[in-house]
N, C-alpha and C. Protein backbone atom coordinates (compact mmCIF):
# COMPACT_ATOMS: atom_id res chain seq x y z
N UNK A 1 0.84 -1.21 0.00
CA UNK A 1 0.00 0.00 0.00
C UNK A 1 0.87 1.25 0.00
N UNK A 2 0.35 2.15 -0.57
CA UNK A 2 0.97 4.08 -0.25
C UNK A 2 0.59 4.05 0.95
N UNK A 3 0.79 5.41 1.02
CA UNK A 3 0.76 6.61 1.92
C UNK A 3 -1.26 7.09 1.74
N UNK A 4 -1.92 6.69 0.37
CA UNK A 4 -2.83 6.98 0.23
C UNK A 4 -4.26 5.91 0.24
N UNK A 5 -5.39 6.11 0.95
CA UNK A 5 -6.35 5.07 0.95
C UNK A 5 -6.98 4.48 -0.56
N UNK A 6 -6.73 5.04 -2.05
CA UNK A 6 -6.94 4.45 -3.06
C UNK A 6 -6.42 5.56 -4.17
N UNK A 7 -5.05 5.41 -4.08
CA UNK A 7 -3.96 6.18 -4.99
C UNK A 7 -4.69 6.19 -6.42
N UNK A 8 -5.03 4.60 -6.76
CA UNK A 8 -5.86 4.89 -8.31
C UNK A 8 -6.34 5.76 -8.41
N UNK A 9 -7.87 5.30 -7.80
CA UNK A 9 -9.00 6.19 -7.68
C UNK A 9 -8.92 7.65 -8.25
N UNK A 10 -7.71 8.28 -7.14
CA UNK A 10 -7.81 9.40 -6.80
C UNK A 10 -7.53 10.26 -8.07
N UNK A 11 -6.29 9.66 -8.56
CA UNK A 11 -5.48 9.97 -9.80
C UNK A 11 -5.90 10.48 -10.61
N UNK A 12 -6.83 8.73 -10.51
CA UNK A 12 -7.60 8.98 -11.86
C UNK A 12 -8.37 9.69 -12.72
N UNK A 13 -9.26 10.19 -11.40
CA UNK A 13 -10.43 10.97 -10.90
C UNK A 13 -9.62 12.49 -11.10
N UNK A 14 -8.55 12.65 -10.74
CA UNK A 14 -7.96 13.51 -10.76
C UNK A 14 -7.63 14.54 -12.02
N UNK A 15 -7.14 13.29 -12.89
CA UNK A 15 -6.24 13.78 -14.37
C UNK A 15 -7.59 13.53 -15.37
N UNK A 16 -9.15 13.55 -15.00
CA UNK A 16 -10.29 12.87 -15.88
C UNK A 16 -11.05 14.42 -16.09
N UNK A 17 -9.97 15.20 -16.61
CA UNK A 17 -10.32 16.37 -16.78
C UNK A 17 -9.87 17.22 -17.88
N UNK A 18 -10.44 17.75 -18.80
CA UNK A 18 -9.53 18.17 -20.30
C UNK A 18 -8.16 19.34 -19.63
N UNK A 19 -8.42 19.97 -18.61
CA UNK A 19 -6.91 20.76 -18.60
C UNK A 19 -5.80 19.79 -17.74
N UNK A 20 -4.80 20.60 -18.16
CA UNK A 20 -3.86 19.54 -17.65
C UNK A 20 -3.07 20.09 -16.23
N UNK A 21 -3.85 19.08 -15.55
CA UNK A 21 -3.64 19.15 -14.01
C UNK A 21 -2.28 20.10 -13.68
N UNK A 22 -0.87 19.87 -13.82
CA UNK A 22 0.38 20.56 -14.00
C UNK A 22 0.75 21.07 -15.22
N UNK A 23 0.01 21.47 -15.89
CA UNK A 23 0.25 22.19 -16.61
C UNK A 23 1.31 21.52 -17.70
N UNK A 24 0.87 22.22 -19.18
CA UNK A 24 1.97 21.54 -20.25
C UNK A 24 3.12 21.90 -20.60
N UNK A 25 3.81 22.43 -19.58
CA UNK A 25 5.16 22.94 -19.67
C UNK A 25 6.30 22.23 -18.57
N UNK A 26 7.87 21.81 -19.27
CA UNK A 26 7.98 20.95 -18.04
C UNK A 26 8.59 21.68 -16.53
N UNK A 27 9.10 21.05 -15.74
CA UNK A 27 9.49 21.12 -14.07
C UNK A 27 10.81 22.65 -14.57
N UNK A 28 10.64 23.32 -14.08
CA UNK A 28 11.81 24.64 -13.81
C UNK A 28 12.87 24.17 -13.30
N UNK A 29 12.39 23.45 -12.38
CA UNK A 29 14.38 22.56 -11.92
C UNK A 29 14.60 21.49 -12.96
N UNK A 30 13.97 20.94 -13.83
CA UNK A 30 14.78 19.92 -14.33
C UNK A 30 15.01 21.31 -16.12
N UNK A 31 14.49 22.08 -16.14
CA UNK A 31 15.16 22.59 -17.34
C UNK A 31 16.29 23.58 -16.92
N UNK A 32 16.41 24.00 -15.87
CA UNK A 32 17.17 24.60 -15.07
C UNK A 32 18.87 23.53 -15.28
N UNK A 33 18.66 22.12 -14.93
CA UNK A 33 19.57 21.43 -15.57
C UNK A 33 19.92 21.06 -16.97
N UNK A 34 19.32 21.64 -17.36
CA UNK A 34 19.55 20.84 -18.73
C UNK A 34 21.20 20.69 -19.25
N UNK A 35 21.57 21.25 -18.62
CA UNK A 35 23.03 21.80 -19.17
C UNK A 35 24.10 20.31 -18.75
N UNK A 36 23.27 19.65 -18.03
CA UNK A 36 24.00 18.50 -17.22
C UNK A 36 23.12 17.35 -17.38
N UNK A 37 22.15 17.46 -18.07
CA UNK A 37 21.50 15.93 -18.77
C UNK A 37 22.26 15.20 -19.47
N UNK A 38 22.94 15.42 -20.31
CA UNK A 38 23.99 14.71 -21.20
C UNK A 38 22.84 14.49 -22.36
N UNK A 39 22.79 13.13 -22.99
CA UNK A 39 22.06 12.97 -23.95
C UNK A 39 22.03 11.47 -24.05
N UNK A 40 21.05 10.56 -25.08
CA UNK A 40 20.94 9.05 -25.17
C UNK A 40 19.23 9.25 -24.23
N UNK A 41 19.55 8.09 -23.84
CA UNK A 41 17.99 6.88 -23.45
C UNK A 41 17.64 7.55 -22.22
N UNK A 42 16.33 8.17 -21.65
CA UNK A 42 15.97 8.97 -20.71
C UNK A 42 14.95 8.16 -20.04
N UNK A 43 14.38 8.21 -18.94
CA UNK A 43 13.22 7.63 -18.07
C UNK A 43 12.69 8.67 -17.23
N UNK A 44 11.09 8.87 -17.99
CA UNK A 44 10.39 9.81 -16.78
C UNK A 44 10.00 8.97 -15.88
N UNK A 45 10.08 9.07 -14.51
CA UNK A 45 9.00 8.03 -14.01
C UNK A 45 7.97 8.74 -13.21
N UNK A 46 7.12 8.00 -13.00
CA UNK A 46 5.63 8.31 -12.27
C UNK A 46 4.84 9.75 -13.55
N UNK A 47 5.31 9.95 -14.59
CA UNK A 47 5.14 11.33 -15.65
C UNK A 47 4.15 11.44 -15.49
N UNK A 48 2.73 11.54 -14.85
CA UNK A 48 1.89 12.37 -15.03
C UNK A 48 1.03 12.27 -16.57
N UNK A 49 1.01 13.54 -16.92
CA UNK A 49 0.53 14.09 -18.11
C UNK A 49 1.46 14.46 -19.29
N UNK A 50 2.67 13.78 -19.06
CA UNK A 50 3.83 14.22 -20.24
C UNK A 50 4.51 15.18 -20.33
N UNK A 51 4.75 16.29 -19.69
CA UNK A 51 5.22 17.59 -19.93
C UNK A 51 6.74 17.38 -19.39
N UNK A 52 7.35 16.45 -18.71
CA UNK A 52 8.76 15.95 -18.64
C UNK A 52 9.21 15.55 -19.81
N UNK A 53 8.53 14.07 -19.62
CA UNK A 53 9.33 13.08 -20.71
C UNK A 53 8.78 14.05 -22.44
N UNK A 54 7.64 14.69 -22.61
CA UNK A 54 7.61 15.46 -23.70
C UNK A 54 8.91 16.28 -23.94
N UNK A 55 8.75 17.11 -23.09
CA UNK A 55 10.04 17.87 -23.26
C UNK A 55 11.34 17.23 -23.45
N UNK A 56 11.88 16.14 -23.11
CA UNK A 56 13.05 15.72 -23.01
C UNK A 56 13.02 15.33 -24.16
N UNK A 57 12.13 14.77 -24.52
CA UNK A 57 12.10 14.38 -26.32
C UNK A 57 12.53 15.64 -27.07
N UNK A 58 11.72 16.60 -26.91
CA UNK A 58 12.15 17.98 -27.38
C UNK A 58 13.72 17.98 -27.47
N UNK A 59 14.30 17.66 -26.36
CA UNK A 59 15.76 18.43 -26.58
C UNK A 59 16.51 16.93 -27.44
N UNK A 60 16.25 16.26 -27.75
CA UNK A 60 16.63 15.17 -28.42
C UNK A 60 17.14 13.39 -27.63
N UNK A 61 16.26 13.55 -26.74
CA UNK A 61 16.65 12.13 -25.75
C UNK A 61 15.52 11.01 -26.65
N UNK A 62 15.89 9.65 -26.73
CA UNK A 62 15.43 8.80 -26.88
C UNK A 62 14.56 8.38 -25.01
N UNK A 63 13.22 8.72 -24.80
CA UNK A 63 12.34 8.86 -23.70
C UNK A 63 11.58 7.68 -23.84
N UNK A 64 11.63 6.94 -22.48
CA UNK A 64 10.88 5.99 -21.48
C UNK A 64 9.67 6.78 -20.86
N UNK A 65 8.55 6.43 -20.34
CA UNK A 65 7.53 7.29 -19.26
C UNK A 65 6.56 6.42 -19.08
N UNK A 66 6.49 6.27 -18.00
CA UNK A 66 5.51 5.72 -17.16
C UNK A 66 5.07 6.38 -15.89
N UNK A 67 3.06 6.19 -16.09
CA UNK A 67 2.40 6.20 -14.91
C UNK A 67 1.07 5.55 -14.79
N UNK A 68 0.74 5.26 -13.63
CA UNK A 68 -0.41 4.65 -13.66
C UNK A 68 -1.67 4.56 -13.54
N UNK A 69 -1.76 6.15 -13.77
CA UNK A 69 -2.91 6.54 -14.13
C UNK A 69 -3.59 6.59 -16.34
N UNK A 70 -4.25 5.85 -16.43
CA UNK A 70 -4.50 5.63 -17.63
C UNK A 70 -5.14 7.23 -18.13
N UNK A 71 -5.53 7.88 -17.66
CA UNK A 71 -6.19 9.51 -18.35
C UNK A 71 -4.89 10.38 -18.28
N UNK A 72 -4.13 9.84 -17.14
CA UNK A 72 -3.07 10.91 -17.31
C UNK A 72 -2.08 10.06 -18.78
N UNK A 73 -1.99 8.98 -18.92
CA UNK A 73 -1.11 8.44 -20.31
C UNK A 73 -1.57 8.85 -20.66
N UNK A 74 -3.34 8.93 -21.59
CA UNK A 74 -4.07 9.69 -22.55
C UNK A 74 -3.29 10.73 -22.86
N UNK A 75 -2.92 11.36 -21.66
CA UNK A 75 -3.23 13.41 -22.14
C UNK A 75 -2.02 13.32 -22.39
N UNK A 76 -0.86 12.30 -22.06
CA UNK A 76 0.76 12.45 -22.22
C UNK A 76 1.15 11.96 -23.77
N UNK A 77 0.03 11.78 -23.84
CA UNK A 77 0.21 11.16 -25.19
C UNK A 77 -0.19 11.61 -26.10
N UNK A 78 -1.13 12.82 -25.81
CA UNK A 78 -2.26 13.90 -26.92
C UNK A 78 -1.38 14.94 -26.62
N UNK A 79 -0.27 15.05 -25.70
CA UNK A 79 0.52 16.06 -25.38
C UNK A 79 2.11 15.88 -26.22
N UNK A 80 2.25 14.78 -26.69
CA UNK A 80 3.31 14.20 -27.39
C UNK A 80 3.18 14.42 -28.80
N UNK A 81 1.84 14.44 -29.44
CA UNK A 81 1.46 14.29 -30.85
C UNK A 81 1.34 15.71 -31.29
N UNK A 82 1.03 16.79 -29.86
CA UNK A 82 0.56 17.95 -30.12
C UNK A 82 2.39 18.56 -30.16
N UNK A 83 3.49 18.03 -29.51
CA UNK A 83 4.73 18.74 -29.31
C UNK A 83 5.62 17.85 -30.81
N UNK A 84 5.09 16.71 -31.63
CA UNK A 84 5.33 16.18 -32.73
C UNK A 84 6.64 15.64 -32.02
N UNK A 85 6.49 14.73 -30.80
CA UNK A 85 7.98 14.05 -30.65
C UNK A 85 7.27 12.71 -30.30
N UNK A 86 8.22 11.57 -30.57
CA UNK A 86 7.76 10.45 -30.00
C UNK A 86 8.66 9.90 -28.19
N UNK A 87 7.40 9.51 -27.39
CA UNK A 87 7.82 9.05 -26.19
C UNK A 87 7.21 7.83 -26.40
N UNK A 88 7.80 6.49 -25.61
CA UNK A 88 7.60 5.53 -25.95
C UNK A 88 6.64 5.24 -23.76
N UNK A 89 5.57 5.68 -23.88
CA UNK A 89 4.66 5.65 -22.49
C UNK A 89 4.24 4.33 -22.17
N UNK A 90 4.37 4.10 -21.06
CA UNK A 90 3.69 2.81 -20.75
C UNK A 90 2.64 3.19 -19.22
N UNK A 91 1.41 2.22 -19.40
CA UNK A 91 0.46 2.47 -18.21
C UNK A 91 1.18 1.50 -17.10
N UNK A 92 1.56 1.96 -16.05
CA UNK A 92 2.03 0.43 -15.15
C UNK A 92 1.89 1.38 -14.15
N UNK A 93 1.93 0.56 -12.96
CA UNK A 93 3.05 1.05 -11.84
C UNK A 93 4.64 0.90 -11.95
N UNK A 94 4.76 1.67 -10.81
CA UNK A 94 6.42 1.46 -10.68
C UNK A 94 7.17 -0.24 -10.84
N UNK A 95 6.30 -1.00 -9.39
CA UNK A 95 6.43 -1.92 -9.66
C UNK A 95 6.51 -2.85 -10.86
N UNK A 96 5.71 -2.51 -11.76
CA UNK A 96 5.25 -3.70 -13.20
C UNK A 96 5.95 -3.24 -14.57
N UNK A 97 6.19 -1.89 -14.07
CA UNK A 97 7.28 -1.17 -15.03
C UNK A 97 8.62 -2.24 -15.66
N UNK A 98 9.23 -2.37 -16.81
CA UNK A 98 9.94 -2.91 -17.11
C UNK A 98 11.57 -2.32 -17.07
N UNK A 99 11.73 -2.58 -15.94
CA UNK A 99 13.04 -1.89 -15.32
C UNK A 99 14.08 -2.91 -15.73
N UNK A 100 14.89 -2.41 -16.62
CA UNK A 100 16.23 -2.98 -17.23
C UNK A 100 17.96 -2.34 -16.63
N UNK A 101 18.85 -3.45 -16.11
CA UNK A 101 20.05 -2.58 -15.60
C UNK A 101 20.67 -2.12 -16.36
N UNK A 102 21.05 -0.82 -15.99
CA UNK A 102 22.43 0.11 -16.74
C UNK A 102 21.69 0.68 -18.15
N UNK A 103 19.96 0.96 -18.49
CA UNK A 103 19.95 0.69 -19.35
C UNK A 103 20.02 2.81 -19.83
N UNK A 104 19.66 3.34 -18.40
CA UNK A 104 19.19 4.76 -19.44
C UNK A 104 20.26 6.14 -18.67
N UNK A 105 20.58 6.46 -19.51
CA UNK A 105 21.73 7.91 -19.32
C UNK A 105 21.09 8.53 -18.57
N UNK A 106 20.41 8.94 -18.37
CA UNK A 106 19.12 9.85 -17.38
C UNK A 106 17.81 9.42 -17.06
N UNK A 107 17.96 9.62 -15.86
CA UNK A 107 16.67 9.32 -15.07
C UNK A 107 15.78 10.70 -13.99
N UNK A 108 14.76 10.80 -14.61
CA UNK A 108 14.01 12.32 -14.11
C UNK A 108 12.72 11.79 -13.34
N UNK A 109 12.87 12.24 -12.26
CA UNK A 109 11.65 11.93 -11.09
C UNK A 109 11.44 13.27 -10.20
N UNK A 110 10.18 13.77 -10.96
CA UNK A 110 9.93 14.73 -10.62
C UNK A 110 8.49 14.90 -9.81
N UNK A 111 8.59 15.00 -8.75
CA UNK A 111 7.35 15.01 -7.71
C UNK A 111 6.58 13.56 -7.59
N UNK A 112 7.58 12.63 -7.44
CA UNK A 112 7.45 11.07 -7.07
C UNK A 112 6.86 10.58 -5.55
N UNK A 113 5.82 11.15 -5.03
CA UNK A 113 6.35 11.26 -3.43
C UNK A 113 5.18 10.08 -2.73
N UNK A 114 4.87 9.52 -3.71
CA UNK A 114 3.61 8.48 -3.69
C UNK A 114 4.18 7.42 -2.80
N UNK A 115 5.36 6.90 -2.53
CA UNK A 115 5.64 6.09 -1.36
C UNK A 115 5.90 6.31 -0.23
N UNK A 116 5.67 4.98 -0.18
CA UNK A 116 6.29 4.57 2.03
C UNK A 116 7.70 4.67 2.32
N UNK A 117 8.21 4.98 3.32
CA UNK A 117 10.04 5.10 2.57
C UNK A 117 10.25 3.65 2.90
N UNK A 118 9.52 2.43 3.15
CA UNK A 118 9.83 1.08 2.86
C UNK A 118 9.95 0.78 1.17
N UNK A 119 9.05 1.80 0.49
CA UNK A 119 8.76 1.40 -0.78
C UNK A 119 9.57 2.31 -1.45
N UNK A 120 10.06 3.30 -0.75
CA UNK A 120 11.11 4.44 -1.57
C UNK A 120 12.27 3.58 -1.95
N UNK A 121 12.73 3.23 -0.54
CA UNK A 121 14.23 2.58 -0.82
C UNK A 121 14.18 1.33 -1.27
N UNK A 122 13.09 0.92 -1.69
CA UNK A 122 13.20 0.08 -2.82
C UNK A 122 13.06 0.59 -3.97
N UNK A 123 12.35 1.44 -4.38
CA UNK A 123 11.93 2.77 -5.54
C UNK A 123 13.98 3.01 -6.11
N UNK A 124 14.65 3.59 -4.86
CA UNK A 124 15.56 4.20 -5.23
C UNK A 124 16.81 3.10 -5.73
N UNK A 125 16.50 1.93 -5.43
CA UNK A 125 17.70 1.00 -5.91
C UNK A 125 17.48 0.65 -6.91
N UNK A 126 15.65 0.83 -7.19
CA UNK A 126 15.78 -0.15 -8.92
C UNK A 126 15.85 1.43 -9.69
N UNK A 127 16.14 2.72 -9.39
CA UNK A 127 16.83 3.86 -9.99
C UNK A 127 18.23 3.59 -10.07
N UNK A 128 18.68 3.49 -9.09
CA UNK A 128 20.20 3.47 -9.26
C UNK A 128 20.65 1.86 -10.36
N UNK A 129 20.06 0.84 -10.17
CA UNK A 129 20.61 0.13 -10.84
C UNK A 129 20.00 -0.11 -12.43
N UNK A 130 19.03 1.13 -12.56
CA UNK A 130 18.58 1.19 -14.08
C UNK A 130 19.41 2.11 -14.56
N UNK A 131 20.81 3.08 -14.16
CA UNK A 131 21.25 4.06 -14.71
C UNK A 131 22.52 3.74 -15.04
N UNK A 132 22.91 3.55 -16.23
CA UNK A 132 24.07 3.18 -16.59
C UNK A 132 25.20 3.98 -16.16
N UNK A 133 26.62 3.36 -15.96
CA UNK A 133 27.63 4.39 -15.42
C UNK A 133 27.94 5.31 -16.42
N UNK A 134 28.04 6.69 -15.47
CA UNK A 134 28.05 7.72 -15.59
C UNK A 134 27.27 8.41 -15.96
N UNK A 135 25.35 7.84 -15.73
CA UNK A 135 24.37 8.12 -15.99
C UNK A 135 23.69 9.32 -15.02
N UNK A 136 23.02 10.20 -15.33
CA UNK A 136 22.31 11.19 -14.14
C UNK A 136 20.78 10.96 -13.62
N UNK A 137 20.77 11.43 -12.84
CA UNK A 137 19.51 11.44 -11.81
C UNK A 137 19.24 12.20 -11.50
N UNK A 138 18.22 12.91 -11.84
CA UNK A 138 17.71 14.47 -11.33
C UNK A 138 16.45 14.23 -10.35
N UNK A 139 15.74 14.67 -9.40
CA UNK A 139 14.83 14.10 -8.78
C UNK A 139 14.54 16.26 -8.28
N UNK A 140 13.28 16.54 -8.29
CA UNK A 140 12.89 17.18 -8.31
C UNK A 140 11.34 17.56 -6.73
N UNK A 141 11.54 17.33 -5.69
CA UNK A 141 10.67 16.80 -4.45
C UNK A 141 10.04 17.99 -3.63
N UNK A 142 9.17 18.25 -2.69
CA UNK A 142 8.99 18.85 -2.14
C UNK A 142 9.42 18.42 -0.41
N UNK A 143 9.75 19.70 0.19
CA UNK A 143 10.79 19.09 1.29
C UNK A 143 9.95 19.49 2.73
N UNK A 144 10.38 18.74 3.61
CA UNK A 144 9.61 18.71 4.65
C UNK A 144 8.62 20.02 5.18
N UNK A 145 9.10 21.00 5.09
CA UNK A 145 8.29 22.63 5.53
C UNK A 145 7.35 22.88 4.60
N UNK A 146 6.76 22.04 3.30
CA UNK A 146 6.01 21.86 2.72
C UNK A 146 4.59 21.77 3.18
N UNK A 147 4.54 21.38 4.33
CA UNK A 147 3.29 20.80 5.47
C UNK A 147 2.73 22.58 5.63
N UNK A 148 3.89 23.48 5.97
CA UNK A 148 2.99 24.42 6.32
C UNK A 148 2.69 25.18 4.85
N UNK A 149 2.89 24.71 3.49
CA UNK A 149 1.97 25.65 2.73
C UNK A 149 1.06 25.00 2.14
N UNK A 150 1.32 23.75 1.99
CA UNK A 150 -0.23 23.34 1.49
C UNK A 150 -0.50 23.42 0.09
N UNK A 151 0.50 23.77 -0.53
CA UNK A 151 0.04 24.18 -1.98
C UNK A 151 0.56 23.09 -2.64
N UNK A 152 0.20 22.05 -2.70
CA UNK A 152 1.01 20.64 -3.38
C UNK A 152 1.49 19.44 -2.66
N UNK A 153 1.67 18.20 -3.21
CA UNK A 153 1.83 17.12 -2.78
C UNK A 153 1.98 16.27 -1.26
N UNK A 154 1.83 15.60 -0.75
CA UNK A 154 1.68 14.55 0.09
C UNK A 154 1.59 15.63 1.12
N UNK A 155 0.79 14.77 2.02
CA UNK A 155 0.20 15.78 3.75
C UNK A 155 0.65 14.95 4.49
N UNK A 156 1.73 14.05 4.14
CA UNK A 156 2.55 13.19 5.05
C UNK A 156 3.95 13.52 5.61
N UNK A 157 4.44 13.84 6.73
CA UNK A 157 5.85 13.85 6.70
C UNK A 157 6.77 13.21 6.07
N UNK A 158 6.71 11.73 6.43
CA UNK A 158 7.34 10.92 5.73
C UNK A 158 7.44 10.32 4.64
N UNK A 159 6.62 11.28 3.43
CA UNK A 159 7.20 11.06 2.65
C UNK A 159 7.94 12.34 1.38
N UNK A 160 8.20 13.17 2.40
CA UNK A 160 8.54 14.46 2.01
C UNK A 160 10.16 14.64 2.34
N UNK A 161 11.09 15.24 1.62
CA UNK A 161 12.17 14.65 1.33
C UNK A 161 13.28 16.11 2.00
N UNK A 162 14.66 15.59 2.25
CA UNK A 162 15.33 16.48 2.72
C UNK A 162 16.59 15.91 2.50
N UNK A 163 17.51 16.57 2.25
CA UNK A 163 19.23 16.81 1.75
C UNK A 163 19.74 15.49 2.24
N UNK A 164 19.27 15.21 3.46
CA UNK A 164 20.15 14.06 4.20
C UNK A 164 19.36 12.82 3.95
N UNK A 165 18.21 12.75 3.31
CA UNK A 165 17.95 11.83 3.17
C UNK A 165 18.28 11.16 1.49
N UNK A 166 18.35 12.38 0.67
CA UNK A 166 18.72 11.77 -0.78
C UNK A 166 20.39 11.78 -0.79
N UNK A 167 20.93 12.49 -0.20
CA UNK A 167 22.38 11.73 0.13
C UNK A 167 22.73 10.83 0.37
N UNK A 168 21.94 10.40 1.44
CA UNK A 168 22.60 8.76 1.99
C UNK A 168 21.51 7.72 0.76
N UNK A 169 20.65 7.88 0.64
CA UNK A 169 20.02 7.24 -0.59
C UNK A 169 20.85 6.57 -1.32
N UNK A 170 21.50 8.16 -2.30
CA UNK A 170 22.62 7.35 -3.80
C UNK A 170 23.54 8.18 -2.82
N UNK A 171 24.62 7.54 -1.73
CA UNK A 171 25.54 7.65 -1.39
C UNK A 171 26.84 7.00 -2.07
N UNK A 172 27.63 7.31 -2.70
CA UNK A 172 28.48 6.87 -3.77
C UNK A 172 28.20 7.65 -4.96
N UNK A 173 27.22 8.22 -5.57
CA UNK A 173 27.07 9.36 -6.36
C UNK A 173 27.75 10.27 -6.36
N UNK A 174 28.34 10.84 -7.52
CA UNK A 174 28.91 12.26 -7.37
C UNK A 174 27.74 13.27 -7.53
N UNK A 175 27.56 14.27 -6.48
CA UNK A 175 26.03 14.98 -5.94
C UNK A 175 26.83 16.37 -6.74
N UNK A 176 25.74 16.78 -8.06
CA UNK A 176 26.22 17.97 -8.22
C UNK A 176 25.31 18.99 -8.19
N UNK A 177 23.96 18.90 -7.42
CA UNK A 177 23.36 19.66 -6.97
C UNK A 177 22.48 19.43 -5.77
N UNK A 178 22.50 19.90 -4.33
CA UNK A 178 21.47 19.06 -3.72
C UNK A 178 21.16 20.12 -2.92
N UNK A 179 20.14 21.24 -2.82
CA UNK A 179 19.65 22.18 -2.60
C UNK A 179 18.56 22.05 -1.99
N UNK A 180 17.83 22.71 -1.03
CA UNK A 180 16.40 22.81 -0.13
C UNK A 180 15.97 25.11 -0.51
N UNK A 181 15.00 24.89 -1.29
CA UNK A 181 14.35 25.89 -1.42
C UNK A 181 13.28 26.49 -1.55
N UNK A 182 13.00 27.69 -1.36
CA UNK A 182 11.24 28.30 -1.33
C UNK A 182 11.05 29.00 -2.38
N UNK A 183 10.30 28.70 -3.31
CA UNK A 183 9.84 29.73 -4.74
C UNK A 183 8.37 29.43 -4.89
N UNK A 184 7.98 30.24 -5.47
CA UNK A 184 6.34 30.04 -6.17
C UNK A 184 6.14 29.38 -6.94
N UNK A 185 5.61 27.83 -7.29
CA UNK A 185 5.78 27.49 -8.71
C UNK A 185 4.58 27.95 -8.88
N UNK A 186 4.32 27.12 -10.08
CA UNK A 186 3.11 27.77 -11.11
C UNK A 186 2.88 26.51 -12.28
N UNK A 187 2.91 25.53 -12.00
CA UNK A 187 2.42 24.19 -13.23
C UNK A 187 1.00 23.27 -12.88
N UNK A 188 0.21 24.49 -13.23
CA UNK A 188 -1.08 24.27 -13.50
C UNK A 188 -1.63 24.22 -11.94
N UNK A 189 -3.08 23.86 -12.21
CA UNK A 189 -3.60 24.09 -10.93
C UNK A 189 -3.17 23.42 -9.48
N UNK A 190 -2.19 21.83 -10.02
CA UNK A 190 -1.72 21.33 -9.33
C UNK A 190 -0.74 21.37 -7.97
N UNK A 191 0.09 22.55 -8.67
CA UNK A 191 1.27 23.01 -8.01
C UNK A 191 1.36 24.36 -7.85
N UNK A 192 0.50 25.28 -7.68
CA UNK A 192 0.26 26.80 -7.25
C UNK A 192 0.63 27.32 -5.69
N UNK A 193 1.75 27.94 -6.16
CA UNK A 193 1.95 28.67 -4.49
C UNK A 193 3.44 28.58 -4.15
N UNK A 194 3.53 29.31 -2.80
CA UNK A 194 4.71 29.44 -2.66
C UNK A 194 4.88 27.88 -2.06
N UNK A 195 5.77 27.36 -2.50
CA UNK A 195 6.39 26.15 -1.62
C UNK A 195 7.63 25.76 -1.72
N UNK A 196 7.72 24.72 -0.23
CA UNK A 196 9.22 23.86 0.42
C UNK A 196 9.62 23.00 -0.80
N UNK A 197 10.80 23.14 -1.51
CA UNK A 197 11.41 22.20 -2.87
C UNK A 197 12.97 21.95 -2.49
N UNK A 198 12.87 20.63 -3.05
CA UNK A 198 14.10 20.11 -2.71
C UNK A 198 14.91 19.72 -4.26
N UNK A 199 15.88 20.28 -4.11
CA UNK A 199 16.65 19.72 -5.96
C UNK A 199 17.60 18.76 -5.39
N UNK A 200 17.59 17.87 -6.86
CA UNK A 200 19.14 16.95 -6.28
C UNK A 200 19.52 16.45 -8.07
N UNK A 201 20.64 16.68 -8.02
CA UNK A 201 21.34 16.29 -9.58
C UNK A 201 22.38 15.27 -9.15
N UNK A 202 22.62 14.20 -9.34
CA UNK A 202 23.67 13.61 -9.01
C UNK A 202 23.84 12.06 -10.23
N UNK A 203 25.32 12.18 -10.42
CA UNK A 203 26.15 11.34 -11.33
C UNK A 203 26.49 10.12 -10.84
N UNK A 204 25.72 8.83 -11.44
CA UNK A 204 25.95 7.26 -10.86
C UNK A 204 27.45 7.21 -11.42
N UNK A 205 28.29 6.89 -10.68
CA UNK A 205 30.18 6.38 -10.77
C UNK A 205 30.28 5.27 -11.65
């Protein structure tokens, strides 16, 4: 189980709407990196509505994406045809996902916060051992002081993320960004407001 009493449901119910929940533009911290994506075989995971793995296609990555909400693939996929790139989407969970080792240069997980940290640190090993060496990992989270704004993801402590915990995570990584900060986002109705964000860029050895 999540953190949530019927994660489907909710999702589903959620993204079963013609605008797009986060909006069709992608994450500010992961284009903020771009300069340190490198290039080759990419993996959005948990993508939502496409506006990651879309974009990454944009800049020329051969893109993976999966989530498991079936309306949100729809729109990631009416969002793919509308940006004229191909992403290769699959409906799964994390779990059923077809996770291959060493297989993708970059891996982007951006507002992933749907687990238990029993199910994280399992989450985070089949990351690290899907990223080929000298592959990157950008992970994009909202960080614990998040609770007091309310404007976005999980109303759980534990599963809200902080410096010391994605360190010791991919400990052996070379960490070339791992930051805790407060800005306003703005990606769609989803993510409005000032809020607690956590960046982390770091290089599998």
């Amino acid at each position: 189980m999540t953190g949530f009493a019927d994660p489907q449901a909710m999702w589903d119910k959620r993204f079963s709407t013609p605008d797009y929940v986060f909006g069709e533009e992608p994450n500010a911290f992961l284009v903020s990196q771009a300069a340190r994506l490198g290039q080759g075989h990419a993996l959005a995971l948990a993508d939502g509505e496409g506006r990651n793995s879309v974009w990454l296609a944009q800049q020329g990555f051969t893109v993976d994406a999966f989530d498991f909400s079936a309306p949100a693939v729809a729109k990631a996929k009416a969002l793919a045809d509308k940006r004229q790139v191909n992403v290769n989407f699959a409906c799964c969970a994390w779990q059923a996902f077809e996770w291959q080792p060493a297989k993708y240069g970059l891996v982007a997980g951006i507002f992933f916060q749907f687990a238990t940290p029993d199910e994280r640190a399992e989450l985070f090993q089949t990351i690290k051992d899907s990223l080929k060496p000298g592959g990157v990992l950008v992970i994009q989270g909202y960080g614990k002081n998040q609770l007091t704004y309310k404007t976005g993801g999980p109303a759980k402590l534990e599963h809200l993320y902080d410096e010391d915990l994605l360190r010791q995570a991919f400990a052996g990584f070379e960490v070339q960004v791992c930051e805790t900060y407060e800005t306003t986002l703005q990606e769609g109705a989803g993510h409005s407001g000032m809020s607690a964000l956590v960046g982390f860029v770091a290089r599998k050895p």
